[in-house]
C-alpha atoms as a PDB file:
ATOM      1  CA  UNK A   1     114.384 131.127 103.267  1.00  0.00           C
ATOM      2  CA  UNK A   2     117.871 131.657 101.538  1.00  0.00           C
ATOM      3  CA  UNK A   3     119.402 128.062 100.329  1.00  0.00           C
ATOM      4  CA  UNK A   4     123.042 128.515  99.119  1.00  0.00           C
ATOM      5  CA  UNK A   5     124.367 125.387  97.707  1.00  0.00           C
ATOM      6  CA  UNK A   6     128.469 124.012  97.445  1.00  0.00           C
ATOM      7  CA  UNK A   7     129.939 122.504  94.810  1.00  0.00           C
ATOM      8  CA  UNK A   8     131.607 119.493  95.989  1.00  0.00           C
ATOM      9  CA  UNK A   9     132.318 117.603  93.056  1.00  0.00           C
ATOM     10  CA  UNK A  10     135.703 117.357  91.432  1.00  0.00           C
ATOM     11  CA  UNK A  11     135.381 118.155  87.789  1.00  0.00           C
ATOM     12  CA  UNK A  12     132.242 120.450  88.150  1.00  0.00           C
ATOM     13  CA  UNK A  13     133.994 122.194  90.480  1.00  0.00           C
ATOM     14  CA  UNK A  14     137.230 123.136  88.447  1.00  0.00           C
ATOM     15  CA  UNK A  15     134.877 123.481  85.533  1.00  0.00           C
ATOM     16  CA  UNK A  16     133.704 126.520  87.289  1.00  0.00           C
ATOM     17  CA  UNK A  17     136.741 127.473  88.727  1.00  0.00           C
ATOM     18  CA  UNK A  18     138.462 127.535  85.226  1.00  0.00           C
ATOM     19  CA  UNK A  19     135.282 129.887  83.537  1.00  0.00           C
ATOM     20  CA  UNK A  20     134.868 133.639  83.798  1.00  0.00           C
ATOM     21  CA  UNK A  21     133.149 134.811  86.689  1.00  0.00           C
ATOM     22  CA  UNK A  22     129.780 136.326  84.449  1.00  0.00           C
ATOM     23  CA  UNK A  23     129.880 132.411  83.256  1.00  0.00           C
ATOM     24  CA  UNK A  24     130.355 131.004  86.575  1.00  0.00           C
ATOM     25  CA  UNK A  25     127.349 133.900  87.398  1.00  0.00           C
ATOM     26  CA  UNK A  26     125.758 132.316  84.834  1.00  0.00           C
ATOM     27  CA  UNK A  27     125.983 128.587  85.673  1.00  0.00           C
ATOM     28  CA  UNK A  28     125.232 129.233  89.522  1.00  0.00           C
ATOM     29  CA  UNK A  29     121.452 130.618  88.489  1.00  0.00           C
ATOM     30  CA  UNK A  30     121.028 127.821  86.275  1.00  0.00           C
ATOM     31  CA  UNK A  31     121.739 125.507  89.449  1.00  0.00           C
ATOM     32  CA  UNK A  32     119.253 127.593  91.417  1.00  0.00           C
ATOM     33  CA  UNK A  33     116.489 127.736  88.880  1.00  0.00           C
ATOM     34  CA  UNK A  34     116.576 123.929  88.577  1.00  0.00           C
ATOM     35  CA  UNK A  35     116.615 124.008  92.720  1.00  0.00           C
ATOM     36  CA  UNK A  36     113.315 126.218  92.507  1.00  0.00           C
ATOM     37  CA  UNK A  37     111.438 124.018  89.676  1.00  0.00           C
ATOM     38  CA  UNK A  38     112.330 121.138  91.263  1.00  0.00           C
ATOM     39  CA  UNK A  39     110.552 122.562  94.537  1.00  0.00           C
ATOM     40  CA  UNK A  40     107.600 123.674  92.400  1.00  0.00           C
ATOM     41  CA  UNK A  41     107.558 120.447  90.988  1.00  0.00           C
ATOM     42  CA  UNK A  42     107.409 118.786  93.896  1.00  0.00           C
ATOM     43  CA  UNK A  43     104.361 119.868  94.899  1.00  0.00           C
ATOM     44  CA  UNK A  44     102.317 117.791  92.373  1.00  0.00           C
ATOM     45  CA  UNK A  45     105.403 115.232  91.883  1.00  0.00           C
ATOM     46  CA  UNK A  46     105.598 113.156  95.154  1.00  0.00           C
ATOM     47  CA  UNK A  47     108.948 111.393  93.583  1.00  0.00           C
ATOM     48  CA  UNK A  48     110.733 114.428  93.299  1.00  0.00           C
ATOM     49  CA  UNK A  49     110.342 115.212  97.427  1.00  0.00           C
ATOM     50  CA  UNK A  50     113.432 114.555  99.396  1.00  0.00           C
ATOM     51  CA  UNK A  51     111.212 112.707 101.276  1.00  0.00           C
ATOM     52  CA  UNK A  52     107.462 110.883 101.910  1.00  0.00           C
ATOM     53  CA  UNK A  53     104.955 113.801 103.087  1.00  0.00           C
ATOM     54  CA  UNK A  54     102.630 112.470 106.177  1.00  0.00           C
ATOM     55  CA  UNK A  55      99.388 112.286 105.176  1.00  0.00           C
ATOM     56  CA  UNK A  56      97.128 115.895 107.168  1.00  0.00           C
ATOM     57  CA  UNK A  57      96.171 115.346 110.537  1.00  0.00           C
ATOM     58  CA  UNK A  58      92.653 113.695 111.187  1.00  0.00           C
ATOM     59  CA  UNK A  59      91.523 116.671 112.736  1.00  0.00           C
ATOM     60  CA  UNK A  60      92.504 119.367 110.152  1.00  0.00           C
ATOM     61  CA  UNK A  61      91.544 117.377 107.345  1.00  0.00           C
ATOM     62  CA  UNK A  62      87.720 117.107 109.180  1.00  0.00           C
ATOM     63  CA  UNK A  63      88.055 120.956 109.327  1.00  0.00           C
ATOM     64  CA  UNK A  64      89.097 121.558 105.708  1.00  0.00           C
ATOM     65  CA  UNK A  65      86.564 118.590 104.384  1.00  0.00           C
ATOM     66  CA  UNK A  66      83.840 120.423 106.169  1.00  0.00           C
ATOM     67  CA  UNK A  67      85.119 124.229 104.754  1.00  0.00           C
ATOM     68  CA  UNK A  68      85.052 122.818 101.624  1.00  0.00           C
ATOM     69  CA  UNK A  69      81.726 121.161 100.987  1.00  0.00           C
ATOM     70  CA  UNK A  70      80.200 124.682 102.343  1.00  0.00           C
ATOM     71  CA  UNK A  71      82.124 126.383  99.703  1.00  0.00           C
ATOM     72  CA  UNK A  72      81.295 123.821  97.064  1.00  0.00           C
ATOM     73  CA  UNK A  73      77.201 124.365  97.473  1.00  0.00           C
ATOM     74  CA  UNK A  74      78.021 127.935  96.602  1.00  0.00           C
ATOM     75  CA  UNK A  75      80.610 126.653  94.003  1.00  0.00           C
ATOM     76  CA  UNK A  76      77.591 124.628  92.511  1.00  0.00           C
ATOM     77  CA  UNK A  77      79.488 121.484  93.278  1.00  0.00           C
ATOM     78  CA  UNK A  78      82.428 122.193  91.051  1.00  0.00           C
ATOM     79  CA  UNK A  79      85.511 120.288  91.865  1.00  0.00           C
ATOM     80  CA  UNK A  80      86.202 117.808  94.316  1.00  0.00           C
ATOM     81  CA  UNK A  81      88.000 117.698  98.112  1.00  0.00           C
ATOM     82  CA  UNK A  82      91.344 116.187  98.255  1.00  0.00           C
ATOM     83  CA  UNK A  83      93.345 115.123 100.769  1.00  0.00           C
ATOM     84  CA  UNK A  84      96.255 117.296  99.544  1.00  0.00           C
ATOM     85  CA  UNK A  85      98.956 118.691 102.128  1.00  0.00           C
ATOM     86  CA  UNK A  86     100.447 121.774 101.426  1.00  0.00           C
ATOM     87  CA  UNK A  87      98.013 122.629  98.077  1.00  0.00           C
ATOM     88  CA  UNK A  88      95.351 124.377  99.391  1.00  0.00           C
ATOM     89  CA  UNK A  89      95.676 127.616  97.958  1.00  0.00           C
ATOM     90  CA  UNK A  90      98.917 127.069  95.742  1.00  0.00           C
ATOM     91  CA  UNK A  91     100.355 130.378  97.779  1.00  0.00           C
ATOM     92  CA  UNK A  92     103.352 128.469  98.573  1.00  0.00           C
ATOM     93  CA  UNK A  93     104.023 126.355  95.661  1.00  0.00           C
ATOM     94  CA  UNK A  94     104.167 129.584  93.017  1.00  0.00           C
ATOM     95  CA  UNK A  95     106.146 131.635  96.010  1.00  0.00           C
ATOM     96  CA  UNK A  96     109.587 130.012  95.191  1.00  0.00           C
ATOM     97  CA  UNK A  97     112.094 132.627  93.436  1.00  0.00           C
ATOM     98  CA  UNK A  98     115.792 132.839  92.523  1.00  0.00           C
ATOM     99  CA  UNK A  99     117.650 135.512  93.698  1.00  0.00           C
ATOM    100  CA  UNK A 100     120.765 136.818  91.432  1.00  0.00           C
ATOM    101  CA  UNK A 101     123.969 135.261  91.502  1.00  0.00           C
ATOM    102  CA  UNK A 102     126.531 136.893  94.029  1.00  0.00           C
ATOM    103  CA  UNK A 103     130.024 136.411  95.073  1.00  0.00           C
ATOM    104  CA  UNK A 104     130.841 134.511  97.678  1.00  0.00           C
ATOM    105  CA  UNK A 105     134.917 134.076  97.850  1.00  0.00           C
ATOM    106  CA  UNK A 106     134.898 130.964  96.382  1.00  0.00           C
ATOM    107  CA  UNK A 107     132.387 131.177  93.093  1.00  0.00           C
ATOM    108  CA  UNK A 108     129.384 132.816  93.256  1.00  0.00           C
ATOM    109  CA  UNK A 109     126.011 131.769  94.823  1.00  0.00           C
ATOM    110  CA  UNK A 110     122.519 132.016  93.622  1.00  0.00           C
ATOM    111  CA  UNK A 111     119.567 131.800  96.233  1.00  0.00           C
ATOM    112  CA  UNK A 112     116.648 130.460  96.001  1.00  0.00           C
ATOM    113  CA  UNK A 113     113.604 132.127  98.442  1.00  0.00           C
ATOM    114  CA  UNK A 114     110.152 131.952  99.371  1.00  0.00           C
ATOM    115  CA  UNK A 115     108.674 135.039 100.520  1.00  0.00           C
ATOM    116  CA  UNK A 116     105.736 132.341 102.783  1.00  0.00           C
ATOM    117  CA  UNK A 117     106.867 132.704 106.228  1.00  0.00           C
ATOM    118  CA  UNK A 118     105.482 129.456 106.572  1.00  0.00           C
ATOM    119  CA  UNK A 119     107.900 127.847 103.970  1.00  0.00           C
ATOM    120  CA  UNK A 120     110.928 126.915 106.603  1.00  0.00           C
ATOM    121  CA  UNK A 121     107.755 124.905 108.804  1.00  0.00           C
ATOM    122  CA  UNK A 122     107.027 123.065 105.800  1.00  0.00           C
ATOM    123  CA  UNK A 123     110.228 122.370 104.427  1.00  0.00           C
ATOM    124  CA  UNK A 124     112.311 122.002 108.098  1.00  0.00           C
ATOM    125  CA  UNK A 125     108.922 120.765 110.417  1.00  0.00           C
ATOM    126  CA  UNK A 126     107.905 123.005 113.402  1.00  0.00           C
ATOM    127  CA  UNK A 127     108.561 121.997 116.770  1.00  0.00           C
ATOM    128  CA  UNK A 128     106.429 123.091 119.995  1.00  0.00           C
ATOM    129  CA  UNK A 129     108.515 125.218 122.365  1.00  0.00           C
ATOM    130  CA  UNK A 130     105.719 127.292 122.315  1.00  0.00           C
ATOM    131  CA  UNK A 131     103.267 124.758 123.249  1.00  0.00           C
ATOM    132  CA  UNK A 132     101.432 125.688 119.802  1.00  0.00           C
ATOM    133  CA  UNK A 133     101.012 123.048 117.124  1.00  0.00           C
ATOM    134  CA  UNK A 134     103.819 122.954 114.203  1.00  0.00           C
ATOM    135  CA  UNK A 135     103.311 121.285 111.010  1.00  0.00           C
ATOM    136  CA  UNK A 136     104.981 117.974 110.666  1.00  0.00           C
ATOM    137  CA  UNK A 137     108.341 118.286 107.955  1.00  0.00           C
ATOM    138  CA  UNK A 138     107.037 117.914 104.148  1.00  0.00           C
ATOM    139  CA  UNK A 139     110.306 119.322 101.978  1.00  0.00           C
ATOM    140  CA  UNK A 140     110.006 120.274  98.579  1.00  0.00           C
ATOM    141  CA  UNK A 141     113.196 122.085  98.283  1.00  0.00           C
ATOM    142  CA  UNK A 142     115.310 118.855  97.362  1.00  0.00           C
ATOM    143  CA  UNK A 143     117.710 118.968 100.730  1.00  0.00           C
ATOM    144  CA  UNK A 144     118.587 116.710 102.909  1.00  0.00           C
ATOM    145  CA  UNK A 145     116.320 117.037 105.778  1.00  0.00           C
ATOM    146  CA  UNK A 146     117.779 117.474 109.057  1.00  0.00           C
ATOM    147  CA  UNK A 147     115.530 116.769 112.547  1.00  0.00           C
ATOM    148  CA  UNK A 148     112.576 117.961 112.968  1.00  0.00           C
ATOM    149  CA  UNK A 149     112.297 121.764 113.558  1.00  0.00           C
ATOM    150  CA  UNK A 150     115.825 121.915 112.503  1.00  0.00           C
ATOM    151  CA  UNK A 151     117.336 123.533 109.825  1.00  0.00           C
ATOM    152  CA  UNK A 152     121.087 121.857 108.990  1.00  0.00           C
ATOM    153  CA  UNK A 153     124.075 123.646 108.502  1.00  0.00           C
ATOM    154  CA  UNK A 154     125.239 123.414 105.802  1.00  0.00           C
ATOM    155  CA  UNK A 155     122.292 122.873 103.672  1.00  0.00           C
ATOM    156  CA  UNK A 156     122.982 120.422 101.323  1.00  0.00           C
ATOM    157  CA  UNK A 157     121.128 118.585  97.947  1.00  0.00           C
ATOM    158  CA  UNK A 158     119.591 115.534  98.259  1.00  0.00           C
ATOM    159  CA  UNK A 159     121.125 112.653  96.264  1.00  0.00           C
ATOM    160  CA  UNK A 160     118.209 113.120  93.430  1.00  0.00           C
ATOM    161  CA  UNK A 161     118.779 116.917  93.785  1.00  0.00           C
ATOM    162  CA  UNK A 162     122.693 116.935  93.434  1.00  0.00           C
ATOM    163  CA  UNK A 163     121.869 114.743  90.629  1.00  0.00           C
ATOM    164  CA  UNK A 164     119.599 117.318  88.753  1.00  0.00           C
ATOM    165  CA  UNK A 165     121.551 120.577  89.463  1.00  0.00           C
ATOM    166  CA  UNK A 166     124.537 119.034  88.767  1.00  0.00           C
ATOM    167  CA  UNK A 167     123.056 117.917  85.204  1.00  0.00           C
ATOM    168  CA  UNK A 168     121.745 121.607  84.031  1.00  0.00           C
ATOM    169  CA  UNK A 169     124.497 123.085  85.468  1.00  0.00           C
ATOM    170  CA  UNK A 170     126.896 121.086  83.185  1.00  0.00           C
ATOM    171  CA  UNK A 171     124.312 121.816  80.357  1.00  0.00           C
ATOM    172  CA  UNK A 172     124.764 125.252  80.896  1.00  0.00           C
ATOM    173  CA  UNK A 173     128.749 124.856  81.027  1.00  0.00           C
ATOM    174  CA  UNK A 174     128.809 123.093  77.665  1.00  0.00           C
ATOM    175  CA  UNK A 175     125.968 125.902  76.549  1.00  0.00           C
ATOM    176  CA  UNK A 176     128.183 128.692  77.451  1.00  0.00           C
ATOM    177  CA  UNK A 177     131.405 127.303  75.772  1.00  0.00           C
ATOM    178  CA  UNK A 178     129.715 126.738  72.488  1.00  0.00           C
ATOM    179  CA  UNK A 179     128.128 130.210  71.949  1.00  0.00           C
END
């Protein structure tokens, strides 16, 4: 799941457009690796989601309540069930990675990936053409969500996101220039 982010603001962007391009390298992974805590984060830090997770379907969390006292007699009651979406293993929280920064006419571009194939459900929602069940949409890349099932072109930062990335990549800017 590839994310590639645009500058549109004013001064960061001819910032960037003014550095060398193994700076501007530079600065574009520092935006992604912000992009990629921030989605780790997220998973334990409801106020850095792009938006309110609903809570696991009655059914499912019945199913996983019930799987997990079983385990926890053989566990010897270690622990405790919670209600947790998306947690359950941690497979997809510690599956976020940056990708090197690459250019892409304008700048460069870092990506930020999940190898889950299950990460664009989560993050985007699943819909049913199928007729099988899809996961409701729970982001923790910090987008802007688009409709359910739907993944919006372009992708773009959420207002707390923009606000982030834009900080550590100016960080890194002012880093750079003082070396």
């Amino acid at each position: 799941m590839p994310i590639s982010i645009e500058v549109h603001d004013g001064a960061l962007a001819k910032a960037l457009a003014d550095l060398p391009a193994k700076v501007n390298a530079e600065v574009a992974l520092e935006g992604a690796t912000e992009i990629a805590s921030m989605g780790t984060r997220a998973f334990n830090s409801p106020r850095l989601r792009p938006a309110e997770w609903p809570p696991l379907a009655e059914s499912y969390n019945s199913a996983k309540k019930k799987a997990w006292d079983v385990s926890r007699k053989s566990n010897r009651g270690r622990g405790s069930y919670k209600q947790t979406p998306l947690v359950e293993t941690g497979a997809l929280k510690g599956s976020l990675r940056v990708g090197g920064a690459k250019p892409d006419g304008e700048g460069f571009a870092a990506s930020v990936t999940s190898d889950r194939p299950y990460a664009a459900y989560h993050q985007f929602g699943g819909n049913s053409k199928s007729g099988k069940a899809r996961p409701p949409q729970r982001p923790f890349l910090p987008l802007k969500p688009g409709a359910r099932g739907e993944i919006p072109k372009p992708l773009t930062l959420s207002e707390d996101g923009w606000r982030y990335v834009k900080r550590k990549c100016e960080e890194a800017i002012r880093r750079i220039l003082n070396k």
